[in-house]
C-alpha atoms as a PDB file:
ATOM      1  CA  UNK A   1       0.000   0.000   0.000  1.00  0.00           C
ATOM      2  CA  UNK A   2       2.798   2.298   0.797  1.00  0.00           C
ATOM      3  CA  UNK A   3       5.138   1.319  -1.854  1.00  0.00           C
ATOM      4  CA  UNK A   4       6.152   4.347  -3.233  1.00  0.00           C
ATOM      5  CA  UNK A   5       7.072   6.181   0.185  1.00  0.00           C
ATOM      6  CA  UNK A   6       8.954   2.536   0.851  1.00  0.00           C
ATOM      7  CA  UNK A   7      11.198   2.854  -1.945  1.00  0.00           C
ATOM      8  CA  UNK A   8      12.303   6.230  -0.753  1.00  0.00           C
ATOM      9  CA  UNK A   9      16.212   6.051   0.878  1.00  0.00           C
ATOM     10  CA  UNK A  10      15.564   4.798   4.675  1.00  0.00           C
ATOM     11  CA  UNK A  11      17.025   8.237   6.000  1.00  0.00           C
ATOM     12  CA  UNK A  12      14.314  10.135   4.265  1.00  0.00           C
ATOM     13  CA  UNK A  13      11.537   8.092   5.093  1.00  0.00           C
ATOM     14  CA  UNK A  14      12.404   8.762   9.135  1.00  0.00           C
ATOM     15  CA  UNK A  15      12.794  12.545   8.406  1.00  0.00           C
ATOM     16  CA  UNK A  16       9.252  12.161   6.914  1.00  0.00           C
ATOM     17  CA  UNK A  17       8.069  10.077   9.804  1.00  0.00           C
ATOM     18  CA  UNK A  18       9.776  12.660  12.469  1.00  0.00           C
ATOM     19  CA  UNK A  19       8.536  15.552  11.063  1.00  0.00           C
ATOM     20  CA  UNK A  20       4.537  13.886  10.591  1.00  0.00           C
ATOM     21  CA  UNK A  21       4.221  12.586  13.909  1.00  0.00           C
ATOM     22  CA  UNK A  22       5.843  15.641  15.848  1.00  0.00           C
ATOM     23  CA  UNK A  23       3.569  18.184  13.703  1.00  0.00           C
ATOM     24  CA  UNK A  24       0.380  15.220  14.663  1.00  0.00           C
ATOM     25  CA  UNK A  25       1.727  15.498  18.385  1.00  0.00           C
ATOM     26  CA  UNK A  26       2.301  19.515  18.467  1.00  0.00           C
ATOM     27  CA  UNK A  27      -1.851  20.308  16.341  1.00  0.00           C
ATOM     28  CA  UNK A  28      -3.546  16.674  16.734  1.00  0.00           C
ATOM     29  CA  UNK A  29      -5.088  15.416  13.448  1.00  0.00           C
ATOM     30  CA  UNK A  30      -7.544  18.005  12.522  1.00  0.00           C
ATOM     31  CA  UNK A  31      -5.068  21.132  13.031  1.00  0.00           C
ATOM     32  CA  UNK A  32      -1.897  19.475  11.368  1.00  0.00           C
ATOM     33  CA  UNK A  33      -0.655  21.327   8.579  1.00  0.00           C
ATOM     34  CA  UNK A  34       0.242  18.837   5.481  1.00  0.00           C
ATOM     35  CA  UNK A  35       2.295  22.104   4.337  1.00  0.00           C
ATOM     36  CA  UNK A  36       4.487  22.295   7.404  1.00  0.00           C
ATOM     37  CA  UNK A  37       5.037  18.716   7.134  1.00  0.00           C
ATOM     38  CA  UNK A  38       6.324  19.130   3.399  1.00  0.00           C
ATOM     39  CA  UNK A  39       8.363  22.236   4.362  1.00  0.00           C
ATOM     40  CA  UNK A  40      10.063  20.665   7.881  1.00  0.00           C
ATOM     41  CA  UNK A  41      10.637  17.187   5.755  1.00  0.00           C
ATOM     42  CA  UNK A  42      11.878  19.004   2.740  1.00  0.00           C
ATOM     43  CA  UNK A  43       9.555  17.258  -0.141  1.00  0.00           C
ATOM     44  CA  UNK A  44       6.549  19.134  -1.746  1.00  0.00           C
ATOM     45  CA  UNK A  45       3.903  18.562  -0.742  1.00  0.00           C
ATOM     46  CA  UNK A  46       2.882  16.199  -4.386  1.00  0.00           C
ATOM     47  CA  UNK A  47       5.204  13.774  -3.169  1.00  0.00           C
ATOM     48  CA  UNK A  48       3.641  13.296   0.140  1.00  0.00           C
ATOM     49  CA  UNK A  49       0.786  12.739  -1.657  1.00  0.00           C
ATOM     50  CA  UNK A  50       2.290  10.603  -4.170  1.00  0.00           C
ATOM     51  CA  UNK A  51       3.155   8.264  -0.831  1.00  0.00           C
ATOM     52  CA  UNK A  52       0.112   9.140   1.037  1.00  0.00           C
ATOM     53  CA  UNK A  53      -3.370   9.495  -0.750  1.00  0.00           C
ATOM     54  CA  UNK A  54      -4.704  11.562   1.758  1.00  0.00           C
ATOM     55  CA  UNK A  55      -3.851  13.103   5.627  1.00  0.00           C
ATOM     56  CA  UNK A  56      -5.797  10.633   7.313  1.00  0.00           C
ATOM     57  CA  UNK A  57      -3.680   7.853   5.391  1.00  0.00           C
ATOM     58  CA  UNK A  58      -0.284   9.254   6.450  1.00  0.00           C
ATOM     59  CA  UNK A  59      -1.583   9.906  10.325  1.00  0.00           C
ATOM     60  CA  UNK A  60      -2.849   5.874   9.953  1.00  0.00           C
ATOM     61  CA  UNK A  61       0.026   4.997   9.020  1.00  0.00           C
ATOM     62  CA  UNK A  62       2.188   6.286  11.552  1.00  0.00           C
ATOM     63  CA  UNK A  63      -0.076   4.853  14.017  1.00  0.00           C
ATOM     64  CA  UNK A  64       0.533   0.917  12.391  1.00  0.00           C
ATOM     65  CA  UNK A  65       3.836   2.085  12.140  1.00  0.00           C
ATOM     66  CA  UNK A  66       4.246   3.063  15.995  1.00  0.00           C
ATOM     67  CA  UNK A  67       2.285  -0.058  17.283  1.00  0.00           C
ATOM     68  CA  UNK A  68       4.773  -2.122  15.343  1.00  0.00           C
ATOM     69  CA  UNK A  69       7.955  -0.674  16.848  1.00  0.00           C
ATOM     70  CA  UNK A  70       5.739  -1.598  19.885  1.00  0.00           C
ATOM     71  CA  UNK A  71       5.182  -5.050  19.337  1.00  0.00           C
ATOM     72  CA  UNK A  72       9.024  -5.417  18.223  1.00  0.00           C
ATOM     73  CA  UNK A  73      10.092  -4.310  21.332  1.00  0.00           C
ATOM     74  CA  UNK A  74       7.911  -6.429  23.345  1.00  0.00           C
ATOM     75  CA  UNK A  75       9.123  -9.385  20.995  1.00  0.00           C
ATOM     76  CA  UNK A  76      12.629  -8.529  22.600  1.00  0.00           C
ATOM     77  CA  UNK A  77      11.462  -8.555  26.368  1.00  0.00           C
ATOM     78  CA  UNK A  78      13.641 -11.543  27.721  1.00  0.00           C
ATOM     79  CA  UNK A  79      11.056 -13.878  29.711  1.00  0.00           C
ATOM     80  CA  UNK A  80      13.948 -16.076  31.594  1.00  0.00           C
ATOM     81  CA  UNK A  81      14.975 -13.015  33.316  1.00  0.00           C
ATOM     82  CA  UNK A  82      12.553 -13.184  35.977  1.00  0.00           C
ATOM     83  CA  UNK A  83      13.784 -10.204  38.272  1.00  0.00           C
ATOM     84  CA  UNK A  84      11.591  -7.107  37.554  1.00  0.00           C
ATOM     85  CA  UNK A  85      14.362  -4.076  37.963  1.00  0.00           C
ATOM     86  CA  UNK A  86      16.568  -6.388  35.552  1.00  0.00           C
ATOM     87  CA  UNK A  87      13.342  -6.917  32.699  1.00  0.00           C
ATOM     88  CA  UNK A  88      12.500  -3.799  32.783  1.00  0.00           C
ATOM     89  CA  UNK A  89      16.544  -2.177  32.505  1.00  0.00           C
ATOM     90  CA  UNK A  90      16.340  -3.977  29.440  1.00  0.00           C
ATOM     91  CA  UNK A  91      13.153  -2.816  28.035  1.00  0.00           C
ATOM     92  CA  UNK A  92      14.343   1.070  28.716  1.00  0.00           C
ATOM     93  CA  UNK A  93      17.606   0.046  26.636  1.00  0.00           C
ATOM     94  CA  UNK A  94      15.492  -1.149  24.061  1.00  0.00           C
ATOM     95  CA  UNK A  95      13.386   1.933  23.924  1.00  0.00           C
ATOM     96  CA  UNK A  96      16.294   3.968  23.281  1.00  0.00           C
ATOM     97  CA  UNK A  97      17.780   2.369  21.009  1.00  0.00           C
ATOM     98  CA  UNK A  98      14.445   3.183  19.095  1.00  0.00           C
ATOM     99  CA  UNK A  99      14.067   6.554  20.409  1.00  0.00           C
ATOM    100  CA  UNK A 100      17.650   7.594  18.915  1.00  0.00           C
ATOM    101  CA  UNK A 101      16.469   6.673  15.798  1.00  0.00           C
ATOM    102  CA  UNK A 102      12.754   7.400  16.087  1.00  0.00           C
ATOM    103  CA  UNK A 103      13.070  10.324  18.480  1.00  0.00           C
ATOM    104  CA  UNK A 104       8.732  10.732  18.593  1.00  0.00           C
ATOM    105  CA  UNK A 105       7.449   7.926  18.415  1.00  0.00           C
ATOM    106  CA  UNK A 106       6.669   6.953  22.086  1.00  0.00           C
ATOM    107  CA  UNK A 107       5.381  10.725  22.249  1.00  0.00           C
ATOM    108  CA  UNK A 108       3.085  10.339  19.002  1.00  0.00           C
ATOM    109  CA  UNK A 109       1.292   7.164  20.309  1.00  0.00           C
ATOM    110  CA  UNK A 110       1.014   9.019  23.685  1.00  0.00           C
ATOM    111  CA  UNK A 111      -1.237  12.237  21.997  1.00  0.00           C
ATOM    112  CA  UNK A 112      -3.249   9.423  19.987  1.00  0.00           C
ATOM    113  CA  UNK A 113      -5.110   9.014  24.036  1.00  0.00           C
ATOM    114  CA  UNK A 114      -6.141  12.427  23.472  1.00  0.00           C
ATOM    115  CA  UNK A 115      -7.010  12.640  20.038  1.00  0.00           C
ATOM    116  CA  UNK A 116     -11.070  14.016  19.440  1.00  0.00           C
ATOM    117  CA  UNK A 117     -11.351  13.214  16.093  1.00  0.00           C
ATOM    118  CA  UNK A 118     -14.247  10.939  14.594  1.00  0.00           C
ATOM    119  CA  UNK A 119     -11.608  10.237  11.555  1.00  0.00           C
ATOM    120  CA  UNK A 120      -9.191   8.525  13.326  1.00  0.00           C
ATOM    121  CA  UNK A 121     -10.575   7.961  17.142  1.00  0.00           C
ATOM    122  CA  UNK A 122     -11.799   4.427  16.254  1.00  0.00           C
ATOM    123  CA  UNK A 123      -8.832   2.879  14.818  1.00  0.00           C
ATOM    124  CA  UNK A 124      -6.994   4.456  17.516  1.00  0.00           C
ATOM    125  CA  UNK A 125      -8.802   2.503  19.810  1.00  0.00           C
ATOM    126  CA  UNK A 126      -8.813  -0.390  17.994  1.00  0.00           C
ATOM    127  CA  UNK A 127      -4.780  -0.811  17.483  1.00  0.00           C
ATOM    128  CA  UNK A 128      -3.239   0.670  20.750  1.00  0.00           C
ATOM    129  CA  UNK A 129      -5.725  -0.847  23.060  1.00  0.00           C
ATOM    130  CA  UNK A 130      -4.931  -4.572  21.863  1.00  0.00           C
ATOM    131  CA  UNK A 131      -1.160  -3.593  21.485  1.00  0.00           C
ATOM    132  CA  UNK A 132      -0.780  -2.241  24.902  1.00  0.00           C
ATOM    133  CA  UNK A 133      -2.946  -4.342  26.623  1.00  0.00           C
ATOM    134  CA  UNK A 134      -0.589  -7.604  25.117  1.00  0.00           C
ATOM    135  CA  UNK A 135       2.375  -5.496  26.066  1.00  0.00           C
ATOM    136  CA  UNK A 136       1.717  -5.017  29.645  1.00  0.00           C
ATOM    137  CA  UNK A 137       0.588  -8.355  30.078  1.00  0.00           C
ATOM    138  CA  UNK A 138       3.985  -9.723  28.489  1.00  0.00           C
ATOM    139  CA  UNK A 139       5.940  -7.260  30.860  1.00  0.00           C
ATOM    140  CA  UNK A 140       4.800  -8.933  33.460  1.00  0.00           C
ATOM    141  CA  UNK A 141       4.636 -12.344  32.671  1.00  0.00           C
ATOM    142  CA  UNK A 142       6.776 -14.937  34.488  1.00  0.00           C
ATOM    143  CA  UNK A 143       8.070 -11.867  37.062  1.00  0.00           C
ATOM    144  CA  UNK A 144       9.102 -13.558  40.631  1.00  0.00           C
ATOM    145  CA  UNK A 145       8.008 -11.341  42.869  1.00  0.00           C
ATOM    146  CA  UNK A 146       9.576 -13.217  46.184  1.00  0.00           C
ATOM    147  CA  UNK A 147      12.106 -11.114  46.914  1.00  0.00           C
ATOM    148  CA  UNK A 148       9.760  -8.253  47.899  1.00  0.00           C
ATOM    149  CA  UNK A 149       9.439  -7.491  51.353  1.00  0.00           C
ATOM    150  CA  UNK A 150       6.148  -9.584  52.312  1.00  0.00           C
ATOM    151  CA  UNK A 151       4.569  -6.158  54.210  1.00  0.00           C
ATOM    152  CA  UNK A 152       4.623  -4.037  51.117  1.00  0.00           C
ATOM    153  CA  UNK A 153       1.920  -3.607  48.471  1.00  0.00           C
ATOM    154  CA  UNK A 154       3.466  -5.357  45.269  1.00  0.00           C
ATOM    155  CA  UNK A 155       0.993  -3.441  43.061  1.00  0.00           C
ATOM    156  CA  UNK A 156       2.088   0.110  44.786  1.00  0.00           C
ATOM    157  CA  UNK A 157       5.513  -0.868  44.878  1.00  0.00           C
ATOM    158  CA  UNK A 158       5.578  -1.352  41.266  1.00  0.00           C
ATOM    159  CA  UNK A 159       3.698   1.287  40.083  1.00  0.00           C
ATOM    160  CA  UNK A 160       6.281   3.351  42.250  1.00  0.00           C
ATOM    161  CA  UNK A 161       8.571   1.782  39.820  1.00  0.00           C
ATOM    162  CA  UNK A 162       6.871   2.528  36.561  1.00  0.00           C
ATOM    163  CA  UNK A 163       6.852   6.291  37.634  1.00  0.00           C
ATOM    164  CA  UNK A 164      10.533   6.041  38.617  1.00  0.00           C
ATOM    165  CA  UNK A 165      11.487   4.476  35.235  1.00  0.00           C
ATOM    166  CA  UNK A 166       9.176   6.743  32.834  1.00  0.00           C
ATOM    167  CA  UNK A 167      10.980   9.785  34.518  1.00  0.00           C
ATOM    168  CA  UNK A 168      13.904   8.070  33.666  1.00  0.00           C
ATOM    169  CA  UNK A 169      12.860   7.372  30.339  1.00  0.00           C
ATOM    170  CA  UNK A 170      12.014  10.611  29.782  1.00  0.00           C
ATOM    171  CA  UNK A 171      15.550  12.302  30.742  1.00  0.00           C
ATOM    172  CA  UNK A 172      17.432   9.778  28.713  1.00  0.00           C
ATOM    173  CA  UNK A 173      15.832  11.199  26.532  1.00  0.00           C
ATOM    174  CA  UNK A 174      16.880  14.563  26.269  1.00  0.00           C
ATOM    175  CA  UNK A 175      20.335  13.095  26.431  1.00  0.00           C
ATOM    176  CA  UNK A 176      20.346  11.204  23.266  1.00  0.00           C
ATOM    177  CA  UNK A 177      21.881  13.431  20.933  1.00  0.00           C
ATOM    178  CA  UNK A 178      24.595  13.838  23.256  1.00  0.00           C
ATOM    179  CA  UNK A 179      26.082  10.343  22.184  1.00  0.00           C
ATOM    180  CA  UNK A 180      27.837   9.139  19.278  1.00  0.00           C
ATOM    181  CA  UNK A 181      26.667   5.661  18.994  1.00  0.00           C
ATOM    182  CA  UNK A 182      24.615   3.292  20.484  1.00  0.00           C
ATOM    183  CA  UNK A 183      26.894   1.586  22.730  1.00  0.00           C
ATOM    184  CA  UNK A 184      28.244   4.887  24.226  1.00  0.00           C
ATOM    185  CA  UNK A 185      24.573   5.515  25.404  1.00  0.00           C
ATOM    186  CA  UNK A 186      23.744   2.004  26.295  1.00  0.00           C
ATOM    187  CA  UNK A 187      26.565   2.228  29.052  1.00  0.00           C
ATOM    188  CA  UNK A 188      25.617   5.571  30.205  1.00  0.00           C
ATOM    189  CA  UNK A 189      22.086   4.314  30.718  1.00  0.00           C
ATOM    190  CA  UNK A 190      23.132   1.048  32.806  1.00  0.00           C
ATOM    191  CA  UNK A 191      25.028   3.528  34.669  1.00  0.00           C
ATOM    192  CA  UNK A 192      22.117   5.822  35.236  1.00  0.00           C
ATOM    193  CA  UNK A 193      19.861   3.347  35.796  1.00  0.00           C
ATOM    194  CA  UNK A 194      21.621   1.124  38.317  1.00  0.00           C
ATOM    195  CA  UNK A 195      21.861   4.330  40.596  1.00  0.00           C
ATOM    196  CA  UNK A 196      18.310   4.621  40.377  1.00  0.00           C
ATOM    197  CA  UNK A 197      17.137   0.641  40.795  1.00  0.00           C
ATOM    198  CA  UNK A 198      19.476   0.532  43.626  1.00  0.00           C
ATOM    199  CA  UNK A 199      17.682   2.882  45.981  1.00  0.00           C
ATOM    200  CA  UNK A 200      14.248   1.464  45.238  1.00  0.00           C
ATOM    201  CA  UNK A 201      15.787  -2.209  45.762  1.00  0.00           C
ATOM    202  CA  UNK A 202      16.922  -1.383  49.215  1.00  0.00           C
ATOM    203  CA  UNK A 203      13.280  -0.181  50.093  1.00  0.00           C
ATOM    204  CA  UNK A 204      11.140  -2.892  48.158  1.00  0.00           C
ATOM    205  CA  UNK A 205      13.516  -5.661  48.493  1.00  0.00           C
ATOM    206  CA  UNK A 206      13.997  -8.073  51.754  1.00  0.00           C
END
């Protein structure tokens, strides 16, 4: 369906993907601008329609596009590694590894929870509720929980967690274009991180 924007060098199709989904995340889908998308992304705006027929096709298919990066990195999650603070160091590594490349597109599937319009609302609903809802339910899977301390609220405890690593997340980050490759900001994250899963071990752990 997408064949012509496909054939386009893999370094233009991200610019075109960067620049969509943060003009979709700034406006939502009704206020997006198909112009500043051309002019930010550098093509005119006959070859965005030459790849996408129409708005509503390019927004839908950054949104199949985003729930696949999605379901890849859930593919990845490790399900011998049983220890929570370990599973989910890994799936934060993943996500930046993505996010250097595809710096919006945690963001873009984020604004689609807000999006009003009647366009696009229902297949919103229809792909990110079964792709998150599979994606949770794989975090979690197989995660030994004995080593918390038996008087503390697992569920509490581990939403603590989820805060603690989306702030994280979120100034990683910011940091990304600070590093020259992948592996330079995969060690800078374990660092980071370990700092971080270390405090809330001593509290939640026995």
């Amino acid at each position: 369906m997408y064949t012509n924007f496909h054939k386009l060098a893999d370094e233009k199709q991200r610019q075109i993907i960067n620049v969509a989904m943060q003009e979709f995340i700034q406006y939502g889908f009704e206020k997006a601008s198909t112009n500043a998308i051309t002019s930010n992304a550098k093509i005119s705006k006959g070859a965005l329609f030459h790849y996408f027929n129409t708005k509503k096709e390019l927004y839908l298919y950054l949104l199949e596009y985003s729930t696949e990066v999605i379901e890849k990195l859930y593919a990845q999650i490790d399900l011998s590694e049983t220890d929570l603070f370990a599973r989910l160091e890994n799936i934060g590594l993943q996500k930046m590894k993505i996010q250097q490349k595809y710096p919006r597109v945690f963001d873009f599937l984020t604004s689609t929870k807000d999006e009003k319009s009647a366009e696009v609302k229902e297949v919103i609903m229809e792909k990110k509720d079964r792709v998150f809802q599979k994606g949770i339910a794989k975090i979690y899977d197989k995660i030994d929980y004995s080593p918390f301390r038996e008087d503390l609220d697992i569920e509490k405890a581990v939403e603590i967690l989820n805060w603690t690593m989306f702030g994280f997340s979120e100034k990683a980050v910011r940091q990304i274009d600070s590093f020259e490759n992948s592996e330079q900001m995969g060690e800078e994250f374990f660092r980071q991180w370990k700092s971080y899963s270390e405090i809330l071990k001593k509290s939640f752990y026995k």
